[in-house]
PDB file of N, CA and C in Angstrom:
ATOM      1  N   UNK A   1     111.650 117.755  66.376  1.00  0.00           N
ATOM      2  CA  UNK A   1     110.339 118.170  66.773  1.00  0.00           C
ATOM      3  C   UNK A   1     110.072 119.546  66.173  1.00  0.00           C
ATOM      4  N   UNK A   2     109.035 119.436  65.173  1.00  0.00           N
ATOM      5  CA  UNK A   2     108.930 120.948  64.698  1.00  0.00           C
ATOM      6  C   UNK A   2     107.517 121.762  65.439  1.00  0.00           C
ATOM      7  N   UNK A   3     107.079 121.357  66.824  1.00  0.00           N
ATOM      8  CA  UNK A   3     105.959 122.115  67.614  1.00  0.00           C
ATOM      9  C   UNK A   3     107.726 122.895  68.648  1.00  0.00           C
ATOM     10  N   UNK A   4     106.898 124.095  69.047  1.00  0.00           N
ATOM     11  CA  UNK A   4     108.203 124.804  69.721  1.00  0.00           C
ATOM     12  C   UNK A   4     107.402 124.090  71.293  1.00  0.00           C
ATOM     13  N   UNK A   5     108.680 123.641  71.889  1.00  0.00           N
ATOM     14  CA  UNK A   5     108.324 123.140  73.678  1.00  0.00           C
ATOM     15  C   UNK A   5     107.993 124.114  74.703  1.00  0.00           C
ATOM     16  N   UNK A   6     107.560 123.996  75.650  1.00  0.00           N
ATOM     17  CA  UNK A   6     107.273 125.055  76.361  1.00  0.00           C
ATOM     18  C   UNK A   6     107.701 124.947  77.714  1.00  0.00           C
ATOM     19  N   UNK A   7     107.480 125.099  78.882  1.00  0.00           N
ATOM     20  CA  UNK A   7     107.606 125.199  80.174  1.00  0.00           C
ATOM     21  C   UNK A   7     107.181 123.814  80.768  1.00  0.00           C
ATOM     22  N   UNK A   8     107.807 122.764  81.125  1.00  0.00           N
ATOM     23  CA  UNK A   8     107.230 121.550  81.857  1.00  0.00           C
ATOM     24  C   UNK A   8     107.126 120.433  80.764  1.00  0.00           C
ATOM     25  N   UNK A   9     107.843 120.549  79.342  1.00  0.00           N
ATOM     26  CA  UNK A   9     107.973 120.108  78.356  1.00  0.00           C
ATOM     27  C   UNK A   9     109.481 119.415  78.477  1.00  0.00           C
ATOM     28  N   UNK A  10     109.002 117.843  78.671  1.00  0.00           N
ATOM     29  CA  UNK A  10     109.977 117.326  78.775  1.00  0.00           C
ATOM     30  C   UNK A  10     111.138 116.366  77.130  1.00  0.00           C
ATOM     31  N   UNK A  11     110.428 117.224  75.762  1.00  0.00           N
ATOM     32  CA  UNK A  11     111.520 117.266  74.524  1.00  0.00           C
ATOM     33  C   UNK A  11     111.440 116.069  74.368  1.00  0.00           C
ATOM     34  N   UNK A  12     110.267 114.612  74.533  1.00  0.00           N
ATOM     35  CA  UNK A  12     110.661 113.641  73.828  1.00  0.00           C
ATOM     36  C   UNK A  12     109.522 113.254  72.799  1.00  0.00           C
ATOM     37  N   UNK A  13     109.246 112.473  72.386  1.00  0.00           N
ATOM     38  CA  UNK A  13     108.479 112.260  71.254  1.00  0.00           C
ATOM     39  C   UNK A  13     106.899 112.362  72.126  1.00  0.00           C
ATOM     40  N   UNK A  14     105.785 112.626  70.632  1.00  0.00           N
ATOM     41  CA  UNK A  14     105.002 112.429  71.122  1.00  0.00           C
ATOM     42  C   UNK A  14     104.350 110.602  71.466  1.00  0.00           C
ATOM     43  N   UNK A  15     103.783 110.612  72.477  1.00  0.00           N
ATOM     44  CA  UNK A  15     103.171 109.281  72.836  1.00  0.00           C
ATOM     45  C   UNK A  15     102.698 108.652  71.747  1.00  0.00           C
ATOM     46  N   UNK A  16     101.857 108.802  70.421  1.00  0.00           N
ATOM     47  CA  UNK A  16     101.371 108.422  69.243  1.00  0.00           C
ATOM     48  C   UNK A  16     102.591 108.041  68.122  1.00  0.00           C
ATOM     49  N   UNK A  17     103.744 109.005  68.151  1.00  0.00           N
ATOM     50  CA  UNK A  17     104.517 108.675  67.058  1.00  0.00           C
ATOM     51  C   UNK A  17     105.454 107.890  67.503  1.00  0.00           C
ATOM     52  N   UNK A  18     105.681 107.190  68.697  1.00  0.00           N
ATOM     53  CA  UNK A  18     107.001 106.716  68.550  1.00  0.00           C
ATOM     54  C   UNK A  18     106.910 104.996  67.913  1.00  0.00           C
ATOM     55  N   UNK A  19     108.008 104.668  67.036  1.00  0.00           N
ATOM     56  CA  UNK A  19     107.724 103.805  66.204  1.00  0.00           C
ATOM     57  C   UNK A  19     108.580 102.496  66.752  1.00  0.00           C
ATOM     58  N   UNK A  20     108.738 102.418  67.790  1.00  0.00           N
ATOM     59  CA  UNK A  20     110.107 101.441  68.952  1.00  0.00           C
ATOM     60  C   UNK A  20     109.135 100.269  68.650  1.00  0.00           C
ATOM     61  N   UNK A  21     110.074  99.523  69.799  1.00  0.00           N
ATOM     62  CA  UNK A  21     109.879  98.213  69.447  1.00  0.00           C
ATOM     63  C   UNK A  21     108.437  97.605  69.298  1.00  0.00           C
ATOM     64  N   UNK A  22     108.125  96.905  69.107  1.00  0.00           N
ATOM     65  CA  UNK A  22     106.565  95.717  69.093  1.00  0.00           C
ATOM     66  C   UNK A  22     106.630  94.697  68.144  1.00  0.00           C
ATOM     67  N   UNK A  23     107.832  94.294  67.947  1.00  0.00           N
ATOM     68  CA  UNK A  23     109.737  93.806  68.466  1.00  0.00           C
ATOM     69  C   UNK A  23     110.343  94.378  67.639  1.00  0.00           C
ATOM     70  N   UNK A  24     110.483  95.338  66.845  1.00  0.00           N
ATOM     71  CA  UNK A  24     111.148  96.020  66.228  1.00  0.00           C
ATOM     72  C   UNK A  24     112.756  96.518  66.420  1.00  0.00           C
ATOM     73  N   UNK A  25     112.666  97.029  65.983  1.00  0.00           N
ATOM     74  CA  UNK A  25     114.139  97.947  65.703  1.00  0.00           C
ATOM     75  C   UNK A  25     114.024  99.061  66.586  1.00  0.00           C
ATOM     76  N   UNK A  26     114.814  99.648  67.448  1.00  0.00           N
ATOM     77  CA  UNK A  26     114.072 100.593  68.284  1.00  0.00           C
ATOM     78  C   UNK A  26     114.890 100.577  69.746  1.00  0.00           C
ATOM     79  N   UNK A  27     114.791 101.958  70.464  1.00  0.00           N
ATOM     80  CA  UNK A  27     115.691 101.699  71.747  1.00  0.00           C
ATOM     81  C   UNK A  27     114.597 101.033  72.625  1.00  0.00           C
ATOM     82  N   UNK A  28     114.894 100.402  73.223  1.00  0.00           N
ATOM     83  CA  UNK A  28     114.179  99.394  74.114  1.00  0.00           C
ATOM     84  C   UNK A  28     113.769 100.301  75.386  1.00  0.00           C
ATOM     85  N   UNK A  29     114.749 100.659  75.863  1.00  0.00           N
ATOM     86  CA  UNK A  29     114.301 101.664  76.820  1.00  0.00           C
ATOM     87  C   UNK A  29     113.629 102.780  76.893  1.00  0.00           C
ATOM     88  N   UNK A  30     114.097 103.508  75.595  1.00  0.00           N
ATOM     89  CA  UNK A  30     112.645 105.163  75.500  1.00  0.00           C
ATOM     90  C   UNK A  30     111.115 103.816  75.206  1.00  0.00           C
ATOM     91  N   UNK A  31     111.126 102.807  74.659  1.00  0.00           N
ATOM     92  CA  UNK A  31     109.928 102.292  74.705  1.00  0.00           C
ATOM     93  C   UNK A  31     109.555 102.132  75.971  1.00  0.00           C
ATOM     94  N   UNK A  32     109.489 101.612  76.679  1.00  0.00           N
ATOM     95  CA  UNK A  32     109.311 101.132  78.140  1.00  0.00           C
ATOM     96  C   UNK A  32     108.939 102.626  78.962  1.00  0.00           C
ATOM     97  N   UNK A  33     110.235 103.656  78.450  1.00  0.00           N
ATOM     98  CA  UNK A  33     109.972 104.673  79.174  1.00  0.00           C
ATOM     99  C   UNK A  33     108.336 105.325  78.850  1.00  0.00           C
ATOM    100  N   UNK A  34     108.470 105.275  77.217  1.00  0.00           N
ATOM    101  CA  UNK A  34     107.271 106.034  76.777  1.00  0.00           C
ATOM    102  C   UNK A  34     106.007 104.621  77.187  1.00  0.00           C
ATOM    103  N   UNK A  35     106.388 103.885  77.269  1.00  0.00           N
ATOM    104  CA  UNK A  35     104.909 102.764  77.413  1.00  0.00           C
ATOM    105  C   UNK A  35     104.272 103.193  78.641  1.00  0.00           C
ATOM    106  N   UNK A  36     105.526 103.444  80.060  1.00  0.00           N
ATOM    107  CA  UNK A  36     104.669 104.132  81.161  1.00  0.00           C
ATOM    108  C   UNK A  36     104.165 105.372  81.130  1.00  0.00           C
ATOM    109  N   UNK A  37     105.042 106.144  80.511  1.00  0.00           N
ATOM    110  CA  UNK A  37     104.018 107.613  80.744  1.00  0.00           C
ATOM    111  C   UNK A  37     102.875 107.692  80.179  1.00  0.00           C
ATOM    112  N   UNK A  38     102.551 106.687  78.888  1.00  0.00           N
ATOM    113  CA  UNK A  38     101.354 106.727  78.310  1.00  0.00           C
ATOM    114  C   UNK A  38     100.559 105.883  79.646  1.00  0.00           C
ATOM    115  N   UNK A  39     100.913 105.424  80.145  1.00  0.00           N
ATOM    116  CA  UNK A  39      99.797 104.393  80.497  1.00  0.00           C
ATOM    117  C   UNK A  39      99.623 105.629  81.916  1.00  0.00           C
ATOM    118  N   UNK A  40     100.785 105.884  82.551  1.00  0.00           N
ATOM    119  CA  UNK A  40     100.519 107.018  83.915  1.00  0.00           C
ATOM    120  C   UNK A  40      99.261 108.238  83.701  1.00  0.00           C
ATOM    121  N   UNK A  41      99.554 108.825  82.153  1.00  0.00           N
ATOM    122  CA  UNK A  41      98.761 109.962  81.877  1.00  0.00           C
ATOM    123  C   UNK A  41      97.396 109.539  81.281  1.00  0.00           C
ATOM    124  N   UNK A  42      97.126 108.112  81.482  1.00  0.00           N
ATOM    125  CA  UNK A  42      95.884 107.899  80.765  1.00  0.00           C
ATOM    126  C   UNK A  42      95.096 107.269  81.724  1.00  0.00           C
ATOM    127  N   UNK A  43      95.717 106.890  83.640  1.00  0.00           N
ATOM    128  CA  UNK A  43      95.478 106.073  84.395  1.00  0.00           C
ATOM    129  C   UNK A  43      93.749 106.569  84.588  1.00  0.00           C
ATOM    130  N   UNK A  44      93.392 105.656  85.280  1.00  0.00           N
ATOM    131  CA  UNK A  44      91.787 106.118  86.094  1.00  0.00           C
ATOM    132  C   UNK A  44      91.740 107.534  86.739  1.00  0.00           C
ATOM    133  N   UNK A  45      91.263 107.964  86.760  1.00  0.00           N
ATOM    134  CA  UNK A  45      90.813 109.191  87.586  1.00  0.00           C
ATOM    135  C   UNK A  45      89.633 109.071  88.580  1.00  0.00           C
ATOM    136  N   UNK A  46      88.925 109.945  89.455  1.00  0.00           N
ATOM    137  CA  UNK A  46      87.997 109.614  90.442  1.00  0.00           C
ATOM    138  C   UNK A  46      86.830 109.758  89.501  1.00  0.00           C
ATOM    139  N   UNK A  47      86.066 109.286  90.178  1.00  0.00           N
ATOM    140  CA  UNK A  47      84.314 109.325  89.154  1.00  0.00           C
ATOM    141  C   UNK A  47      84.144 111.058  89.078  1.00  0.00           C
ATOM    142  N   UNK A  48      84.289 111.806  89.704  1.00  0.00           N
ATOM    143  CA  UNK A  48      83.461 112.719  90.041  1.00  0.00           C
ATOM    144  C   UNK A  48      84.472 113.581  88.701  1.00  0.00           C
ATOM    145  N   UNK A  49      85.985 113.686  88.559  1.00  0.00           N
ATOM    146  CA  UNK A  49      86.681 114.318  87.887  1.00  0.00           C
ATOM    147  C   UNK A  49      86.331 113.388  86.637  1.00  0.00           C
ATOM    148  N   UNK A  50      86.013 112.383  86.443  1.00  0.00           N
ATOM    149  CA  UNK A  50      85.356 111.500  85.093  1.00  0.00           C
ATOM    150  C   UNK A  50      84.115 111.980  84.603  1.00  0.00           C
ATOM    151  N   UNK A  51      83.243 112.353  85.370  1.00  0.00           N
ATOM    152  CA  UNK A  51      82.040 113.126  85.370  1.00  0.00           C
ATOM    153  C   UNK A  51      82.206 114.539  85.102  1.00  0.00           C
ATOM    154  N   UNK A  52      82.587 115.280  85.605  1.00  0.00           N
ATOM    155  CA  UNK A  52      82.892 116.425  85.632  1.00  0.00           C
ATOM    156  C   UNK A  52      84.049 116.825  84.107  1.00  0.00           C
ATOM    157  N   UNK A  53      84.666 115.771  83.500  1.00  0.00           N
ATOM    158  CA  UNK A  53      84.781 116.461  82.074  1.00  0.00           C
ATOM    159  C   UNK A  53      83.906 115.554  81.212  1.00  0.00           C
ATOM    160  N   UNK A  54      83.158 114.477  81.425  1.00  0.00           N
ATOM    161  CA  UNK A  54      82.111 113.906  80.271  1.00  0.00           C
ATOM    162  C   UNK A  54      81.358 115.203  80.089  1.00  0.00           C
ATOM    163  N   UNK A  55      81.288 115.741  80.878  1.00  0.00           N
ATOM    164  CA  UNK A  55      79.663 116.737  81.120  1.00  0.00           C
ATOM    165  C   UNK A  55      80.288 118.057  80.525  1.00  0.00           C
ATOM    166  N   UNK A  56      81.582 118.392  80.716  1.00  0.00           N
ATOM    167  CA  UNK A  56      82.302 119.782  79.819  1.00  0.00           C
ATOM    168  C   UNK A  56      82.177 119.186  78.628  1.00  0.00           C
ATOM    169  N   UNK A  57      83.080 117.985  78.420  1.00  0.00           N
ATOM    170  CA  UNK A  57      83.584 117.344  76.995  1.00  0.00           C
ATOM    171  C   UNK A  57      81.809 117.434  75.838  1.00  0.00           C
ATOM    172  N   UNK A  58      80.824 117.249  76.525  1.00  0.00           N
ATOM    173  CA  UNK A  58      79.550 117.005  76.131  1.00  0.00           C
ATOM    174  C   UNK A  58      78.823 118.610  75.588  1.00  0.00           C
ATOM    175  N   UNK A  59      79.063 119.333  76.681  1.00  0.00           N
ATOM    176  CA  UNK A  59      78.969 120.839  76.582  1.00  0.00           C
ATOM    177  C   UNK A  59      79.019 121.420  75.218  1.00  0.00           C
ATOM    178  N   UNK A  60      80.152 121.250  74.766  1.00  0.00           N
ATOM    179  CA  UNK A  60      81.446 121.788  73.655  1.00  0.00           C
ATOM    180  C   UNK A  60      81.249 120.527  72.274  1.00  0.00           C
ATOM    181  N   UNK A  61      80.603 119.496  72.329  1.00  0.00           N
ATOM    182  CA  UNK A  61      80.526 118.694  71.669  1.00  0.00           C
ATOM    183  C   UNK A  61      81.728 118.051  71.138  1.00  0.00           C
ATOM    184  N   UNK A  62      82.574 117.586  72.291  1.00  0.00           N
ATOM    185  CA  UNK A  62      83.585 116.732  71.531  1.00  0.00           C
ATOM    186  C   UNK A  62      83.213 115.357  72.598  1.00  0.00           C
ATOM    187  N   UNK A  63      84.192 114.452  72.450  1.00  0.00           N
ATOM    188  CA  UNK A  63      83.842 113.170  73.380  1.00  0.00           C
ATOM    189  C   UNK A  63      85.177 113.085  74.186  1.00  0.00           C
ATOM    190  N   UNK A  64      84.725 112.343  75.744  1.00  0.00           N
ATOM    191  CA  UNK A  64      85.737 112.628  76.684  1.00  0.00           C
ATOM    192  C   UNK A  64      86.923 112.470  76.369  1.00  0.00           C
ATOM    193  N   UNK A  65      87.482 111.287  75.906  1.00  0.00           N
ATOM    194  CA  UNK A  65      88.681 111.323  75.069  1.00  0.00           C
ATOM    195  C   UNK A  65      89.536 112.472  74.694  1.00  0.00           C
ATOM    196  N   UNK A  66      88.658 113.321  73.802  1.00  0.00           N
ATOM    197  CA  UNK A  66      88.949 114.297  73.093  1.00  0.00           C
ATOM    198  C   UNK A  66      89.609 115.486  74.449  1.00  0.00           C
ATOM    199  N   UNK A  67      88.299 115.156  74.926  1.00  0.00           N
ATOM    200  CA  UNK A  67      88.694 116.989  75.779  1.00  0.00           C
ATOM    201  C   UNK A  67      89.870 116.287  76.757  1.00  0.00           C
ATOM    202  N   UNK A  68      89.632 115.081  77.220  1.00  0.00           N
ATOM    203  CA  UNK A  68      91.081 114.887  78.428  1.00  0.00           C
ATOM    204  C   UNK A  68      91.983 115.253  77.253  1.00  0.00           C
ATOM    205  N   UNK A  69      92.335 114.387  76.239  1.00  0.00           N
ATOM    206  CA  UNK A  69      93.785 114.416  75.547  1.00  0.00           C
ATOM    207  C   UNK A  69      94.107 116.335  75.396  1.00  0.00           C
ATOM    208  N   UNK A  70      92.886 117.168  75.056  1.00  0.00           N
ATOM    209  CA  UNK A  70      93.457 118.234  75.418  1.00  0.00           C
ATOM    210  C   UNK A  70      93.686 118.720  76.686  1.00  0.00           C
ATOM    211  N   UNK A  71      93.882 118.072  77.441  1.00  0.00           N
ATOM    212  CA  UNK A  71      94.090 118.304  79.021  1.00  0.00           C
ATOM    213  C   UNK A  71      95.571 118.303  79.170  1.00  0.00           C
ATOM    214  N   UNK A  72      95.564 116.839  78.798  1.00  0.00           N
ATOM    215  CA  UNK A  72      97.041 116.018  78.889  1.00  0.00           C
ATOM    216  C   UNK A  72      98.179 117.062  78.102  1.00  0.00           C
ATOM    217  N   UNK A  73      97.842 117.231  76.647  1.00  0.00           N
ATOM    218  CA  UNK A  73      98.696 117.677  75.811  1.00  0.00           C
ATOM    219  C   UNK A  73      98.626 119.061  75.938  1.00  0.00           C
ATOM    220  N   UNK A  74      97.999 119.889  76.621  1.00  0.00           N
ATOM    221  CA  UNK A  74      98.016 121.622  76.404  1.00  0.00           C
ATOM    222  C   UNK A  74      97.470 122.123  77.849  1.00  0.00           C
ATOM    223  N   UNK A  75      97.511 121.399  78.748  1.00  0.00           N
ATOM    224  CA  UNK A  75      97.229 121.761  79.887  1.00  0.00           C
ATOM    225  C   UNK A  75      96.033 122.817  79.960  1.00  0.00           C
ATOM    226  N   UNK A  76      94.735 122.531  78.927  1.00  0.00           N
ATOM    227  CA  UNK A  76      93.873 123.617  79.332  1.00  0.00           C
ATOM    228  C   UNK A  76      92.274 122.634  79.202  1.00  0.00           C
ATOM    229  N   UNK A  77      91.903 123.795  79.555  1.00  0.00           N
ATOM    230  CA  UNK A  77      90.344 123.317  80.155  1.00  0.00           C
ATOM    231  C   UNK A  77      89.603 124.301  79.026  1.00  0.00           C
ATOM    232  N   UNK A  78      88.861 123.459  77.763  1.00  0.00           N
ATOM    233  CA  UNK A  78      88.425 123.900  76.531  1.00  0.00           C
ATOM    234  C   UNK A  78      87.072 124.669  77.067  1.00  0.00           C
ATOM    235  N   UNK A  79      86.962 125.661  76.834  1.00  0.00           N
ATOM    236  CA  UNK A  79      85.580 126.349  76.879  1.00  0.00           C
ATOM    237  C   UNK A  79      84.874 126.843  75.545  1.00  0.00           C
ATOM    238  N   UNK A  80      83.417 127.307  76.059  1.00  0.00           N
ATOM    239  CA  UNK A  80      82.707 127.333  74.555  1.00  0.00           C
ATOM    240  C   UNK A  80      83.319 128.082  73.538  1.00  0.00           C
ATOM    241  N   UNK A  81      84.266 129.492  74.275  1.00  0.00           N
ATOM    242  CA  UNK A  81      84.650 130.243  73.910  1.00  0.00           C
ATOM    243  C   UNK A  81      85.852 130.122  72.720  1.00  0.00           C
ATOM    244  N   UNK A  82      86.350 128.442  72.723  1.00  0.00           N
ATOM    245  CA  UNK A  82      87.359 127.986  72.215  1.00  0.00           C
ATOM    246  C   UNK A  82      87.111 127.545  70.571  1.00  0.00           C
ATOM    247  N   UNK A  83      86.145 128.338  70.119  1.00  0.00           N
ATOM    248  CA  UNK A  83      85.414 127.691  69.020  1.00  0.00           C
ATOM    249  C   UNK A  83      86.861 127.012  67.929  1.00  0.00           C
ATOM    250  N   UNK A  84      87.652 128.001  67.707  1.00  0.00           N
ATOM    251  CA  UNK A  84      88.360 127.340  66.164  1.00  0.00           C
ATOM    252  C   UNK A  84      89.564 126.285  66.881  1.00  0.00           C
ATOM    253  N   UNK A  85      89.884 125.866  68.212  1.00  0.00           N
ATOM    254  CA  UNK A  85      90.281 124.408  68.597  1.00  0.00           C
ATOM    255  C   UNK A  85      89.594 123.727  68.666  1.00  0.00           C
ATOM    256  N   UNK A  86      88.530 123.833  69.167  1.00  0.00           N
ATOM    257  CA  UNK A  86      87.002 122.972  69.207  1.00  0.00           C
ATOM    258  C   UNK A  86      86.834 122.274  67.651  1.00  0.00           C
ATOM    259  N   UNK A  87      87.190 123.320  66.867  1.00  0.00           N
ATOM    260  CA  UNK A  87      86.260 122.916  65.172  1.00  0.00           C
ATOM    261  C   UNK A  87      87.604 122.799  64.621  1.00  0.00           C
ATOM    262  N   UNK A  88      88.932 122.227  64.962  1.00  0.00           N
ATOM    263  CA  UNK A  88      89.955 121.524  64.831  1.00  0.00           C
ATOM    264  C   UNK A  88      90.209 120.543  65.240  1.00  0.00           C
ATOM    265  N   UNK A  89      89.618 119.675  66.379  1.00  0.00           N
ATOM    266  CA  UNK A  89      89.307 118.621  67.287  1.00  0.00           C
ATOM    267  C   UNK A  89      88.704 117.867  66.209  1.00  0.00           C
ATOM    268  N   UNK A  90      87.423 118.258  65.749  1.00  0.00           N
ATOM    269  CA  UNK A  90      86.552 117.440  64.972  1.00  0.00           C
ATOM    270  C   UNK A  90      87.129 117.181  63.876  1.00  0.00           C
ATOM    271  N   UNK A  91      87.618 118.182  63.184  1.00  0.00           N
ATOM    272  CA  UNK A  91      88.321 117.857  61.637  1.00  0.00           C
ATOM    273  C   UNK A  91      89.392 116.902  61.823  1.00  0.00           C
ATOM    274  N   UNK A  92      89.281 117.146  62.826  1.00  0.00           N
ATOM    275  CA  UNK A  92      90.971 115.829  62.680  1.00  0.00           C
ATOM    276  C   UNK A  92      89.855 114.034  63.567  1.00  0.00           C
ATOM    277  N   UNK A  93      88.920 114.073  63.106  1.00  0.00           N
ATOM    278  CA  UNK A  93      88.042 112.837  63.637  1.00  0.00           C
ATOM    279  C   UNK A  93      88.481 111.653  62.617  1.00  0.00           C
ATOM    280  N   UNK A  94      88.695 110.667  63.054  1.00  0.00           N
ATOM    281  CA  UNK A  94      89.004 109.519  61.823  1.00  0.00           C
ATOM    282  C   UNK A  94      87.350 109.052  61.280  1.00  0.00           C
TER     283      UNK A  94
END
């Protein structure tokens, strides 16, 4: 891992890169492990906390997606003030 870990950083791959089974070659178990945490950290949330970042995420012009995954992955709450992560969000748009 060449990002340095931080505090509450539990050192395993990120959720996007791991290349395990889908029947592949691969430990069976970090799959399974990583299949739940993706699915735990992506579960439903209440309307009002669904609402309440469409309407930030909208603010700042990225889409909810965007601003949760920076939730998930950096534990912060993007403000306007955040311009050159904000205008790194977008550049990395497929």
């Amino acid at each position: 891992m060449t990002e340095p870990t931080g505090r509450g950083h539990n050192r395993g791959p990120r959720l996007d890169d791991y290349n395990g089974p889908e029947w592949g070659d691969g430990n069976a178990y970090l799959y399974f492990c990583w299949k739940n945490a993706h699915r735990e950290a992506w579960k439903q949330v209440p309307r009002d906390i669904a609402m309440f970042r469409l309407r930030r995420a909208e603010a700042i012009g990225l889409t909810y997606d965007e601003y949760t995954l920076e939730i998930l992955e950096r534990g912060r709450y993007l403000q306007a003030e955040d311009i050159a992560r904000i205008e790194a969000i977008k550049r990395a748009r497929k």
